[in-house]
Protein backbone atom coordinates (compact mmCIF):
# COMPACT_ATOMS: atom_id res chain seq x y z
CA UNK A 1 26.12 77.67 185.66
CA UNK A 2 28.29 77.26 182.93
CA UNK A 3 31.26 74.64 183.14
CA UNK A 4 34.15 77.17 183.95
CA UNK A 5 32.19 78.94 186.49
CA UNK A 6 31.47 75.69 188.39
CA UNK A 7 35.30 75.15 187.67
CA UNK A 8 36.41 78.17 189.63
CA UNK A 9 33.11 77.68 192.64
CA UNK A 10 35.30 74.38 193.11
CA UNK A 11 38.80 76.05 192.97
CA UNK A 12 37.67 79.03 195.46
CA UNK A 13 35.97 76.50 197.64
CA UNK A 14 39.28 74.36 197.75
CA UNK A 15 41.74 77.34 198.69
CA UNK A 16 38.77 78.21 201.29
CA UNK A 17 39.08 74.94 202.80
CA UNK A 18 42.84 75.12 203.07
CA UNK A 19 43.82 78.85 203.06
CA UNK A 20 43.49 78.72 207.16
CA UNK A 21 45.72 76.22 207.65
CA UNK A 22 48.22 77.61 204.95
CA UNK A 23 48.29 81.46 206.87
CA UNK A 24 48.40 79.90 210.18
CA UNK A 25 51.74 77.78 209.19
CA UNK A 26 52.88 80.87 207.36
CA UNK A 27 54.32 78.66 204.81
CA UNK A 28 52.40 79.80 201.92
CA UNK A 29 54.46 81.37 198.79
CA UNK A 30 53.84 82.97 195.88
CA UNK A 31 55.20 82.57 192.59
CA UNK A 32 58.46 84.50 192.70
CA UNK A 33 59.32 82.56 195.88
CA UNK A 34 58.61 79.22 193.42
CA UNK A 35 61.09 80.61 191.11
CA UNK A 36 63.42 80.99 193.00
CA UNK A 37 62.98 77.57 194.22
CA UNK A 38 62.89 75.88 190.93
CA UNK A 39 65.62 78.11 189.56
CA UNK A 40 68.23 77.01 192.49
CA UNK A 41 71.12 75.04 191.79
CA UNK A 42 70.43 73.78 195.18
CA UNK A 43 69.03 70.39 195.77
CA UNK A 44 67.37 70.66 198.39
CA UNK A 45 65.63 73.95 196.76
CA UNK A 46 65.14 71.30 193.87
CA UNK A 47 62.98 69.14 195.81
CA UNK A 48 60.93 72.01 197.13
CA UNK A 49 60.18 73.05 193.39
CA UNK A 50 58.99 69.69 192.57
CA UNK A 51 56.66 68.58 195.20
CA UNK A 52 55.22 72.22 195.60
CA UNK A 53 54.62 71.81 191.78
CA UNK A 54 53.23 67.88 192.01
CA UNK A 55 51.31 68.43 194.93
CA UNK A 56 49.19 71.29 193.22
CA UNK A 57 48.39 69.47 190.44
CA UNK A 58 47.61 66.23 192.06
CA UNK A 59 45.37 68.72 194.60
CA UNK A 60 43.85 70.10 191.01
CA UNK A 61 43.46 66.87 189.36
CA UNK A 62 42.01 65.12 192.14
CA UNK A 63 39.18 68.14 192.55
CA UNK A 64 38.52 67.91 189.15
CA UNK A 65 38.03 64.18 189.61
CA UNK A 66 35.23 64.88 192.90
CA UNK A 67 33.72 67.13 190.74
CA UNK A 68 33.59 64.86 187.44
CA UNK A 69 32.12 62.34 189.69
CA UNK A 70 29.72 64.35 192.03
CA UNK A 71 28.57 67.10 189.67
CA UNK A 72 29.60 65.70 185.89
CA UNK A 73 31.86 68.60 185.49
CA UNK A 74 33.99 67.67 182.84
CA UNK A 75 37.80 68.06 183.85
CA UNK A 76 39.86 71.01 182.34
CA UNK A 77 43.23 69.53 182.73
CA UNK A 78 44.29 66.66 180.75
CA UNK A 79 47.52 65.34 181.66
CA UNK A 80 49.26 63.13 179.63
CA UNK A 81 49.73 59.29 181.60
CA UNK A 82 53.21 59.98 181.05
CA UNK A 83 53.94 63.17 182.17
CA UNK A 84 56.28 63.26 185.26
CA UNK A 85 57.43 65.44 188.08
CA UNK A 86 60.58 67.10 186.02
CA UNK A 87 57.92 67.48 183.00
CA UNK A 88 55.85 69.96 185.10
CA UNK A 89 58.69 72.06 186.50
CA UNK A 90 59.69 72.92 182.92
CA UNK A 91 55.89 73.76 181.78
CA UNK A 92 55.73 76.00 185.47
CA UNK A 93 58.94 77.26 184.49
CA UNK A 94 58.03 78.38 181.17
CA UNK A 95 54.93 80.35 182.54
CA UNK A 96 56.85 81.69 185.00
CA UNK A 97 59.00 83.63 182.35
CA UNK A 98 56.31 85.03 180.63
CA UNK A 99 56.36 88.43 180.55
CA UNK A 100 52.31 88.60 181.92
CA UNK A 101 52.87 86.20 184.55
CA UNK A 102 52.15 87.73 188.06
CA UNK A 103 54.36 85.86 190.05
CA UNK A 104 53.09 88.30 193.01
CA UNK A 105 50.31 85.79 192.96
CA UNK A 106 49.92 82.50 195.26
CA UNK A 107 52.03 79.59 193.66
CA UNK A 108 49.40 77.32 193.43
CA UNK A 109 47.47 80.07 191.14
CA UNK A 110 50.90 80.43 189.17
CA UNK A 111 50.54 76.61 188.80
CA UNK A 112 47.56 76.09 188.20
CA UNK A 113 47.80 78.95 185.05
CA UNK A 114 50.81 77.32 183.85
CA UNK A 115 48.76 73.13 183.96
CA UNK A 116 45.75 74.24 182.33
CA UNK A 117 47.65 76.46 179.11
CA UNK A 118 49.66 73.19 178.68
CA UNK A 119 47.56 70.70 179.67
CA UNK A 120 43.82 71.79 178.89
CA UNK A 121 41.52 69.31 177.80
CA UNK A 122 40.11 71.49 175.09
């Protein structure tokens, strides 16, 4: 199995984990929704951007990290030490207004697609 399809196994077995619990809170949004978030002038719409974005990528980073250690899968995001919270929202941002971004998709897809064009370790 090559590196990116043991990359994906890992995603798809992470969203299987949690997708239950997401559709059972109904809380779940997809990319559009994000936008909007991120896009408010609204604080409090602020602060939803931001930890939606930060706690996808620390959920991606830290599977990456199992699987590194478990499996030797070698990571496919490499985030700089320094790269912070308001960093991210501009690189998800960014993807966001792409003209071939689906933002009909989940937001932690949108994410993740936006993390690993900026970020990728190759």
């Amino acid at each position: 199995m090559t590196r990116t399809a043991k990359l994906i196994t890992l995603v798809m077995m992470v969203f299987a984990a949690i997708l239950p619990v997401q559709a059972a809170k109904a809380d779940f949004i997809n990319g559009d929704n994000l936008r909007l978030y991120c896009a408010s002038q609204n604080p409090s719409d602020e602060a939803i951007c931001i930890v939606y974005i930060t706690g996808a990528v620390d959920a991606f980073t830290t599977a990456e990290l199992i699987a590194e250690k478990t499996s030797g899968v070698a990571p496919t995001i490499c985030l700089p030490e320094d790269t912070g919270p308001d960093a991210l929202k501009i690189v998800v941002q960014r993807w966001m207004e792409r003209p071939e971004a689906n933002l009909d998709f989940a937001a932690t897809l949108v994410i993740l697609g936006a993390v690993q064009d900026a970020y990728s370790c190759s």
